[in-house]
Protein backbone atom coordinates (compact mmCIF):
# COMPACT_ATOMS: atom_id res chain seq x y z
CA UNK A 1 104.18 52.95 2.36
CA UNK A 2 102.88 52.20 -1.13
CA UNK A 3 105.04 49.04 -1.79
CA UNK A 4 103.81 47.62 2.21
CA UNK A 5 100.06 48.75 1.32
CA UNK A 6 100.04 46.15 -1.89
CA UNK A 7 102.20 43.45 -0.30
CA UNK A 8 98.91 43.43 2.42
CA UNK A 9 96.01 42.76 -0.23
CA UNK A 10 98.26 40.25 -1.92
CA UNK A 11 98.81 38.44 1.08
CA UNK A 12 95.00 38.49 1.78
CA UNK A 13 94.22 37.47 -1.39
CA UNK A 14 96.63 34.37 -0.98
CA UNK A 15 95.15 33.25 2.34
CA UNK A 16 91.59 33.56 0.60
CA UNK A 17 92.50 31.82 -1.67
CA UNK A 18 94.17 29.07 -0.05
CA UNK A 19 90.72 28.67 2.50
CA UNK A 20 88.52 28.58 -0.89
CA UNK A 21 90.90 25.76 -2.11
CA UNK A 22 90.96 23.88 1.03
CA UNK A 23 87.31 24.00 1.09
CA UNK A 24 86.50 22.35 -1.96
CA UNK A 25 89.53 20.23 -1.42
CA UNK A 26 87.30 18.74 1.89
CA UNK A 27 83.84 18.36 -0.03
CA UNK A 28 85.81 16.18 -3.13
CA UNK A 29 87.65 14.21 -0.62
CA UNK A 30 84.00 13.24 1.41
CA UNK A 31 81.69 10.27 -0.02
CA UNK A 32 78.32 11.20 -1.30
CA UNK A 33 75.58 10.43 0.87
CA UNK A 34 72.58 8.07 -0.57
CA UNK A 35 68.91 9.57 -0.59
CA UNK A 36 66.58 6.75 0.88
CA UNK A 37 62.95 6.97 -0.46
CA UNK A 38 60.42 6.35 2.07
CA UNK A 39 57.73 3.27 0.82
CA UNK A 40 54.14 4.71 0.70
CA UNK A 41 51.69 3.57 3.23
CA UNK A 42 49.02 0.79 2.15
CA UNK A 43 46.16 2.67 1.95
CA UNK A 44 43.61 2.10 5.08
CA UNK A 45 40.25 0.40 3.99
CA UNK A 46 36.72 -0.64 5.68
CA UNK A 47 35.38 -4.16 5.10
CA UNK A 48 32.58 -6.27 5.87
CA UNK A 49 32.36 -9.91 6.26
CA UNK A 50 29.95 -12.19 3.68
CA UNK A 51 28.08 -14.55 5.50
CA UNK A 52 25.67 -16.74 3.42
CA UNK A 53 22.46 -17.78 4.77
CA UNK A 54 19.23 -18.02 4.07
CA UNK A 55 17.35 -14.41 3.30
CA UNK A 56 13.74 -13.78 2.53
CA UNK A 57 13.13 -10.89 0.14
CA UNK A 58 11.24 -8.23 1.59
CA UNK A 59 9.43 -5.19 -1.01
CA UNK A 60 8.81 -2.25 0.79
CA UNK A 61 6.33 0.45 -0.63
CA UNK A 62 4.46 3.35 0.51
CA UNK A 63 0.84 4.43 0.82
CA UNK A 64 -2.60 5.69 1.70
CA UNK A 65 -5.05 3.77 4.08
CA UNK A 66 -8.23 3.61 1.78
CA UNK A 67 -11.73 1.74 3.18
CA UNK A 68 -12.60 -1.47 1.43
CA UNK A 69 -16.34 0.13 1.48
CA UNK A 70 -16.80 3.18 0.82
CA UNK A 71 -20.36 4.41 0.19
CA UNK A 72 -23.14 7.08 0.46
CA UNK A 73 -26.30 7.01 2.61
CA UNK A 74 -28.78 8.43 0.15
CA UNK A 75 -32.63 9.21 1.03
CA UNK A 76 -34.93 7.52 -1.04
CA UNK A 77 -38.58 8.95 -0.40
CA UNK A 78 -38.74 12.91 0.53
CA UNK A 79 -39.40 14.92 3.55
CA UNK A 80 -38.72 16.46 6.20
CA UNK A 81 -36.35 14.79 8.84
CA UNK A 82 -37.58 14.16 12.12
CA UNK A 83 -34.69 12.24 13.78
CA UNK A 84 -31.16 11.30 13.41
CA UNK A 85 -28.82 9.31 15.50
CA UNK A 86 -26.57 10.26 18.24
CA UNK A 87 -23.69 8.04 15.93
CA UNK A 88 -24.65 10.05 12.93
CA UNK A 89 -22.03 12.58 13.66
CA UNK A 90 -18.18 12.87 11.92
CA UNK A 91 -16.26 9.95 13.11
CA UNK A 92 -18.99 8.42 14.83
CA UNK A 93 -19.11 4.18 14.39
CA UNK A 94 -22.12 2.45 13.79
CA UNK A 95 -23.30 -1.39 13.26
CA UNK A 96 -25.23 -3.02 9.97
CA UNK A 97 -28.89 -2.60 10.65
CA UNK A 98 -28.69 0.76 13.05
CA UNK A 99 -30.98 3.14 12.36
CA UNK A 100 -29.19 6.53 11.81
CA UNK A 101 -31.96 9.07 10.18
CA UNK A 102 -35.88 9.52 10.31
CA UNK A 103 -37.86 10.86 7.59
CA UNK A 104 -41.29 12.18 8.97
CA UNK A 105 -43.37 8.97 8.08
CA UNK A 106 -46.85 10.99 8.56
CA UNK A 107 -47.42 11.44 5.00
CA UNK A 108 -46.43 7.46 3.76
CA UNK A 109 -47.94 6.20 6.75
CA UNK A 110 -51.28 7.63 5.75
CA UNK A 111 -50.66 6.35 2.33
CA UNK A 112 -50.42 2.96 4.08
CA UNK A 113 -53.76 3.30 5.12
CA UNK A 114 -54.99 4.50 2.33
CA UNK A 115 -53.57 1.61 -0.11
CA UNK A 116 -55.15 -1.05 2.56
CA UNK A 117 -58.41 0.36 2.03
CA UNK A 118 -58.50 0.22 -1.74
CA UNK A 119 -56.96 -3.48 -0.75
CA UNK A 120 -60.22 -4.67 1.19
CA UNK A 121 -62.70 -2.82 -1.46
CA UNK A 122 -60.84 -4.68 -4.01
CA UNK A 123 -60.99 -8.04 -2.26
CA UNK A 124 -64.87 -7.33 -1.68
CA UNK A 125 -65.82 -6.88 -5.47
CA UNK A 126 -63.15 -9.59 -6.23
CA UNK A 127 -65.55 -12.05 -4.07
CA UNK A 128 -68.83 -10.33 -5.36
CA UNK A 129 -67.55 -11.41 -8.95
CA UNK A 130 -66.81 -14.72 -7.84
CA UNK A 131 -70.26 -15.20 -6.26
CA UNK A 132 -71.73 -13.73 -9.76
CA UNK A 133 -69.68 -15.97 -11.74
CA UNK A 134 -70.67 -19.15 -9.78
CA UNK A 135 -74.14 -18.51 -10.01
CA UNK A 136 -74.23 -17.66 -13.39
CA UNK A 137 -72.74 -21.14 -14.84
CA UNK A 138 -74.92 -22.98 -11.65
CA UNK A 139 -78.12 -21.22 -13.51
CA UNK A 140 -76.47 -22.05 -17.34
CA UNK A 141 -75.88 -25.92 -16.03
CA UNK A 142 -79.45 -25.82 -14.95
CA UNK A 143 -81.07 -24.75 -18.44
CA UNK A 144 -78.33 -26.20 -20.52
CA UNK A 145 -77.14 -29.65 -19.37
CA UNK A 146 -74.28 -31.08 -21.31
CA UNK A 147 -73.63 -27.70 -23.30
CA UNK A 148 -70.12 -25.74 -21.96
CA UNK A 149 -70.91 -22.50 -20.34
CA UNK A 150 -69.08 -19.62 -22.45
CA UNK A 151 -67.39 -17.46 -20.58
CA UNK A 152 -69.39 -14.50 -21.24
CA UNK A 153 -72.11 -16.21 -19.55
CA UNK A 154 -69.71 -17.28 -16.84
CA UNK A 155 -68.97 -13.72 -16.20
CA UNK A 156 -64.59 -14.48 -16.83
CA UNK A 157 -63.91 -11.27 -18.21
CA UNK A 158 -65.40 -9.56 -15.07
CA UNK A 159 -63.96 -11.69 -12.59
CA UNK A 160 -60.75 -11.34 -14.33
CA UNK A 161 -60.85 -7.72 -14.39
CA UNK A 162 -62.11 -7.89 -10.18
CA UNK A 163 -59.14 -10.03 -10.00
CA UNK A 164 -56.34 -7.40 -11.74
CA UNK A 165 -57.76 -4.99 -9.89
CA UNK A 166 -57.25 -6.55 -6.77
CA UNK A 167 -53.69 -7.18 -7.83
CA UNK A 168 -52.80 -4.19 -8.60
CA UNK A 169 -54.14 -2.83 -5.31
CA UNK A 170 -52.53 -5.16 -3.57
CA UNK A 171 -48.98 -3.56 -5.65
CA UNK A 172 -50.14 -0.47 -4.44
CA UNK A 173 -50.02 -1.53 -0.84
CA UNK A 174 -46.67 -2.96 -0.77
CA UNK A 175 -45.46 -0.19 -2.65
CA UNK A 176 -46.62 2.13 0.03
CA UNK A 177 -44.98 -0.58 2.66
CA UNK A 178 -41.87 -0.03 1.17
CA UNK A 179 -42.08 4.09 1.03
CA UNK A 180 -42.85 3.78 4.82
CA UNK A 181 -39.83 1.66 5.19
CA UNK A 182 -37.62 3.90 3.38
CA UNK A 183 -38.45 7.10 6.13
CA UNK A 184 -35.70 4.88 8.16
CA UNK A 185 -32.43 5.20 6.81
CA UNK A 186 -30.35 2.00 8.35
CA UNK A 187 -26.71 1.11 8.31
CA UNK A 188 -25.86 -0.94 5.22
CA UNK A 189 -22.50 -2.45 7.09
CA UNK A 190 -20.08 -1.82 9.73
CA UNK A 191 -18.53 1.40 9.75
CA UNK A 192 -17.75 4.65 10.66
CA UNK A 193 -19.23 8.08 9.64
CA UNK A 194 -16.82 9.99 7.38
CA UNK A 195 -19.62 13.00 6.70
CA UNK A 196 -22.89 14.02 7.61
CA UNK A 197 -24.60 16.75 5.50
CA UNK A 198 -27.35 16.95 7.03
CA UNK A 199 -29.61 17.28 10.15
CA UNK A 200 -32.75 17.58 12.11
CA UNK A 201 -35.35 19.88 10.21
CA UNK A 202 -33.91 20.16 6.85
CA UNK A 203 -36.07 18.89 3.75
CA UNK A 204 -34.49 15.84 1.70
CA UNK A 205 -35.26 14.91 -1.52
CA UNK A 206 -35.02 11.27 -3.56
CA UNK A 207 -31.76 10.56 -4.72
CA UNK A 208 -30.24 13.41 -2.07
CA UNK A 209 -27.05 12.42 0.14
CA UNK A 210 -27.55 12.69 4.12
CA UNK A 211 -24.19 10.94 5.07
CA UNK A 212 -20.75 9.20 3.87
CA UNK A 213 -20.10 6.01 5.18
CA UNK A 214 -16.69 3.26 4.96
CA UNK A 215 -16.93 0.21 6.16
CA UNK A 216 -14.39 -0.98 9.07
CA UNK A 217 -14.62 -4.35 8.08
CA UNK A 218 -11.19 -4.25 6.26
CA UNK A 219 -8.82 -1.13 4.97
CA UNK A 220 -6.85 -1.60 1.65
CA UNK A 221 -3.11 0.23 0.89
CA UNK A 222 -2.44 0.82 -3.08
CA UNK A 223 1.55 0.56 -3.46
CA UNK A 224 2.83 1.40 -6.77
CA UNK A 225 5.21 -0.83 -7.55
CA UNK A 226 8.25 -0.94 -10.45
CA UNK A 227 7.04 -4.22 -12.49
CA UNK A 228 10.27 -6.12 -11.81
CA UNK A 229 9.60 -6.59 -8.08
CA UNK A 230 6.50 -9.01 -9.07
CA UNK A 231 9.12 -11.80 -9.24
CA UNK A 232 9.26 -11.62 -6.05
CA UNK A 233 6.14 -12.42 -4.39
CA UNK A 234 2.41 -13.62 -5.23
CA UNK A 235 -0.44 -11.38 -6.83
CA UNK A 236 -3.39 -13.46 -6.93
CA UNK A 237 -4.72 -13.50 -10.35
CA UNK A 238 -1.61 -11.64 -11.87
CA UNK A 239 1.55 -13.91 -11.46
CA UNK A 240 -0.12 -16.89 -11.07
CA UNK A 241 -3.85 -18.51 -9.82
CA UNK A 242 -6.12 -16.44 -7.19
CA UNK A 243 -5.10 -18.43 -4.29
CA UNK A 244 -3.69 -16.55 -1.58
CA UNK A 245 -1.64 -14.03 -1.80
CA UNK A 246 1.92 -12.87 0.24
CA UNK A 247 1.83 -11.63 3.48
CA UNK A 248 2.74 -8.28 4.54
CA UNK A 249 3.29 -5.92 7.40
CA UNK A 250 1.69 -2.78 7.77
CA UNK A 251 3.18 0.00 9.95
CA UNK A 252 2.01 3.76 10.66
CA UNK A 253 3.00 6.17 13.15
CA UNK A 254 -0.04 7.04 15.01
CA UNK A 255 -0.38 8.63 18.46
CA UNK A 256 3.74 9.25 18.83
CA UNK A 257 4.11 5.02 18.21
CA UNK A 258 4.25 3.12 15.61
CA UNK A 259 2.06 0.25 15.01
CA UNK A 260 1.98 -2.96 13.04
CA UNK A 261 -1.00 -4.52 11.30
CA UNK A 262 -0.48 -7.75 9.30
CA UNK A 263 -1.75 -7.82 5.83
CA UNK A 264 -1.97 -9.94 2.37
CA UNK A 265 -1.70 -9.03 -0.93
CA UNK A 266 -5.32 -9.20 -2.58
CA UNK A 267 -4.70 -8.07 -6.08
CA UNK A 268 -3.02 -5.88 -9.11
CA UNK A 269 -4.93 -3.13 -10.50
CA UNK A 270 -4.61 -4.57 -13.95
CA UNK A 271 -2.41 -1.98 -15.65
CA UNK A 272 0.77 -0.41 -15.57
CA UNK A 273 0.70 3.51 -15.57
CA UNK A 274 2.52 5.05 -19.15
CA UNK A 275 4.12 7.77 -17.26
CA UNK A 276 5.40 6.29 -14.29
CA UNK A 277 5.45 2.65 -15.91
CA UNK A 278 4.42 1.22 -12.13
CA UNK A 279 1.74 -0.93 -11.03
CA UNK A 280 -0.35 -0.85 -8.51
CA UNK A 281 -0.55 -3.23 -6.04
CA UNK A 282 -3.27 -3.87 -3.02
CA UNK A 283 -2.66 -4.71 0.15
CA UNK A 284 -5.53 -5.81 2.32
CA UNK A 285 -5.88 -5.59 6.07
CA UNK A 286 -8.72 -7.16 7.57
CA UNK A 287 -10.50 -5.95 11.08
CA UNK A 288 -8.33 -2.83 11.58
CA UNK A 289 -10.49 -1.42 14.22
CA UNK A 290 -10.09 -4.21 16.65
CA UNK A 291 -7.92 -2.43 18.74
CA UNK A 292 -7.08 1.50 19.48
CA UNK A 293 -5.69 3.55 17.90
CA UNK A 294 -7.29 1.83 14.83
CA UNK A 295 -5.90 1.43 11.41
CA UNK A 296 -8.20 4.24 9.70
CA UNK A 297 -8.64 5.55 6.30
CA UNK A 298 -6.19 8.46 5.43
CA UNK A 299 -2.97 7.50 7.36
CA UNK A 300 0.32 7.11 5.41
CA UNK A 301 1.22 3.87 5.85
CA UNK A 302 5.06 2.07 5.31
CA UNK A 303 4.62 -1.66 3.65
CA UNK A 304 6.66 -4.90 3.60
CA UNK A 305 5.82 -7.52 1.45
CA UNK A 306 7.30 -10.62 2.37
CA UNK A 307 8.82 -12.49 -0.75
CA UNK A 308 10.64 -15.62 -1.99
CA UNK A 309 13.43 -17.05 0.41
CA UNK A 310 16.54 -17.53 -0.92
CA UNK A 311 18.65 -20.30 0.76
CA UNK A 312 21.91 -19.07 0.23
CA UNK A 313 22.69 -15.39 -0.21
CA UNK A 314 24.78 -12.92 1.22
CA UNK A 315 23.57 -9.60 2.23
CA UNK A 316 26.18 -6.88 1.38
CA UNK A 317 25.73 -2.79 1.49
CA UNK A 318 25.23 -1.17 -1.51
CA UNK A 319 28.47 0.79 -1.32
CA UNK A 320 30.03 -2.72 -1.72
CA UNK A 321 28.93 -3.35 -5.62
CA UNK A 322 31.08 -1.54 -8.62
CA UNK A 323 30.20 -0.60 -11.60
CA UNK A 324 29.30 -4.46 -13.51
CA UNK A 325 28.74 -6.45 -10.62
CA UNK A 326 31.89 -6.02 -9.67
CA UNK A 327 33.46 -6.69 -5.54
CA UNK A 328 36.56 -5.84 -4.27
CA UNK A 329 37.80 -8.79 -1.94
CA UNK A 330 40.43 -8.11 0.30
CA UNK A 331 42.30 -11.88 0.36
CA UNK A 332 44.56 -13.37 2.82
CA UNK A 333 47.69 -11.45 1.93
CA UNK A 334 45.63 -7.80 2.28
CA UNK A 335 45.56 -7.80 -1.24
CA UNK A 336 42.85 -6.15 -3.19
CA UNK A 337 41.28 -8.84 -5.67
CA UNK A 338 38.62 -8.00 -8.10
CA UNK A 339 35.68 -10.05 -8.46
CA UNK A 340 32.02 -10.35 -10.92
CA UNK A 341 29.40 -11.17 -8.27
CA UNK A 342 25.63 -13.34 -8.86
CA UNK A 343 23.83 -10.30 -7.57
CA UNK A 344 19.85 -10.97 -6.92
CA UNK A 345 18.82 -8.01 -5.69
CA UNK A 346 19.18 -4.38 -5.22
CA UNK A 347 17.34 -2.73 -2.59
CA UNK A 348 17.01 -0.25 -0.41
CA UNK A 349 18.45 -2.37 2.66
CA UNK A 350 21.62 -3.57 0.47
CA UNK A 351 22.35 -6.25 -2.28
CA UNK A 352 21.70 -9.74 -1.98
CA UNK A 353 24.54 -11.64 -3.95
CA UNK A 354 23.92 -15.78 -4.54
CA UNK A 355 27.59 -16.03 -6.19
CA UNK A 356 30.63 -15.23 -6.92
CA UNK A 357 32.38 -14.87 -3.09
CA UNK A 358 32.78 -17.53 -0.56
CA UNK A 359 31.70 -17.24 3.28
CA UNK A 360 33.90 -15.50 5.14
CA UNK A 361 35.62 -13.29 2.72
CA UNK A 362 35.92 -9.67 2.96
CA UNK A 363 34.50 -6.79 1.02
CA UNK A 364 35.71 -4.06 0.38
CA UNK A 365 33.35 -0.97 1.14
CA UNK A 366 35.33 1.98 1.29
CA UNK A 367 35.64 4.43 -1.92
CA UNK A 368 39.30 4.98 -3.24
CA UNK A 369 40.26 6.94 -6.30
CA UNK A 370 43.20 4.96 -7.51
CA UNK A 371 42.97 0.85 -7.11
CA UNK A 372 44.40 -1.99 -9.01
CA UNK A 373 44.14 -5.40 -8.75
CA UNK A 374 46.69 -6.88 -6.50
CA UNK A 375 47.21 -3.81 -4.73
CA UNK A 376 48.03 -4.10 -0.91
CA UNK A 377 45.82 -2.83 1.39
CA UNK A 378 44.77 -2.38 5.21
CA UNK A 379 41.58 -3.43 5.93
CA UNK A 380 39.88 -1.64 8.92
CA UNK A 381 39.98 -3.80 11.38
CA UNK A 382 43.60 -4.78 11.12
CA UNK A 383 45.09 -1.42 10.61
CA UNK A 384 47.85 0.20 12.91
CA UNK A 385 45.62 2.18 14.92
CA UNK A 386 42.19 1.76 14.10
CA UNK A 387 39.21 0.13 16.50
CA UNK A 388 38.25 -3.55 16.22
């Protein structure tokens, strides 16, 4: 039983064997397969096209309608007032001449009459010492022909005294003309009211302020500006002679629309700020209440200053200039090719660029981590795939 038992597990162990020995026999005798290493993908890109035309620069700022005139309607003469108008209220408009507050005249008109009194006595003994004087030299003449009268004798020093007197009252008179006057406050321009402080009843003294007035005659807009910008366009009196300065548009949102008002650049302010190291510059917009809604003082408003042309220029999105100038240009062979571009400009809208790329070619705009020069590429529009 023993002696069968052991001949079993050594006959196992044979045919084991033999299966592990024809195994490997079958993997040596089998040729080794090759591991193919799949290319990697050109990596997809976006372009854009540079045409080259002509492009006018265009600086765009931001800022606060301000009036051109801004002043105060002060009373000059005191009292009480007696009348103001029904346009002598906030926002109300008004034209130069109208009469927009009444001092009670009573007082200056009586000192009108008194003045012209004094006037006429004055004028009376003016005469009288005229009359004295002539007869006095006619008498001197008489008793002393040939011999000068001296003025003594010809009464001067009266008559000149009658005479300053009457001068003076005369001073008087137009002096108390002019107080009358002044119990009408009138318009000194165009405008609109901006306050009124105060009303019918209420004592006002000389030098006291009834009203705030701005003119509608024209509205300015201060941009600050970074000093390199002025190279673009003309500041009267600042980058060159005060003849007329560049044109601008002037938009605000204003009753849910927004609205355009054409302007011109008037002026610098003269200096450029230490902290910020801007200047400002003024735009001017003339007769911004022709139409409604009007261009009035306090709205934000969004200005373009239209520069210097430049004939041939390509405009290119900012996402399109590297660090140095530098463009990517995809070429004919969807290679990427690196290139120093002539930029002009930087702005908000994108970069102009004079030089350095040819009509036609294309940009590169898209952001990848890894690129060489050479490297293949798909641009957007001819990728497997992708939209036109």
């Amino acid at each position: 039983m023993l002696k069968k038992r052991i001949l079993q597990i050594i006959v196992s162990l044979l045919i084991l064997l033999g299966g592990v020995a024809g195994l490997y026999g079958l993997r040596a005798g089998k040729p080794p397969q090759e591991r193919e290493v799949a290319a990697a993908p050109a990596p997809v890109v976006q372009v854009v096209t540079a045409r080259f035309d002509a492009h006018t620069v265009r600086i765009s700022g931001q800022g606060t309608v301000r009036p051109l005139l801004n002043a105060q309607l002060v009373a000059q003469v005191s009292g009480r007032v007696v009348y103001t108008a029904s346009r002598l209220v906030n926002g109300g408009s008004f034209k130069a001449g109208d009469e927009l507050l009444q001092i009670d005249p009573i007082d200056y008109e009586l000192a009108v009459t008194l003045a012209a009194a004094r006037v006429g006595d004055a004028e009376a003994k003016y005469a009288l010492a005229q009359e004295e004087s002539e007869a006095a030299i006619q008498e001197w003449r008489d008793l002393n022909p040939g011999i000068e009268t001296p003025d003594l004798v010809a009464r001067k020093p009266q008559l000149s005294a009658a005479r300053a007197k009457l001068e003076a009252e005369e001073a008087d008179y137009r002096k108390a003309l002019l107080q009358l006057e002044r119990t009408r406050l009138k318009a000194p321009f165009d405008g609109v009211v901006s306050a009124k402080m105060v009303d019918i009843g209420q004592y006002v003294t000389p030098g006291e302020a009834v009203a705030t007035l701005y003119g509608t005659q024209a509205v300015e807009i201060v941009l600050p500006l970074e000093s390199e910008n002025l190279q673009w366009f003309h500041v009267p009196g600042f980058t060159g002679e005060d003849d007329e300065g560049a044109r601008a548009t002037v938009r605000v949102t204003i009753a849910g629309q927004v609205r355009e008002w054409p302007g011109r650049v008037m002026r610098a302010e003269g200096r450029i700020d230490e902290k910020t190291r801007l200047i400002n510059i003024v735009v001017r917009v003339e007769d911004p209440y022709a139409r409604r809604p009007p261009l009035a003082a306090g709205l934000f408003a969004q200005v373009e200053i239209e520069g210097r042309t430049l004939e041939q220029a390509a405009l290119l999105p900012r996402s399109a200039l590297r660090t140095g100038s530098q463009v990517w240009v995809v070429d004919d062979d969807q290679r990427l090719r690196f290139r120093t571009a002539q930029v002009a400009r930087i702005a908000r809208e994108g970069v102009l660029v004079e030089g350095g790329l040819e009509s036609g070619e294309r940009v590169m705009v898209s952001q990848l981590k890894a690129v060489t020069d050479g490297m293949m590429v798909r641009p957007l529009d001819e990728a497997e795939g992708s939209r036109p």
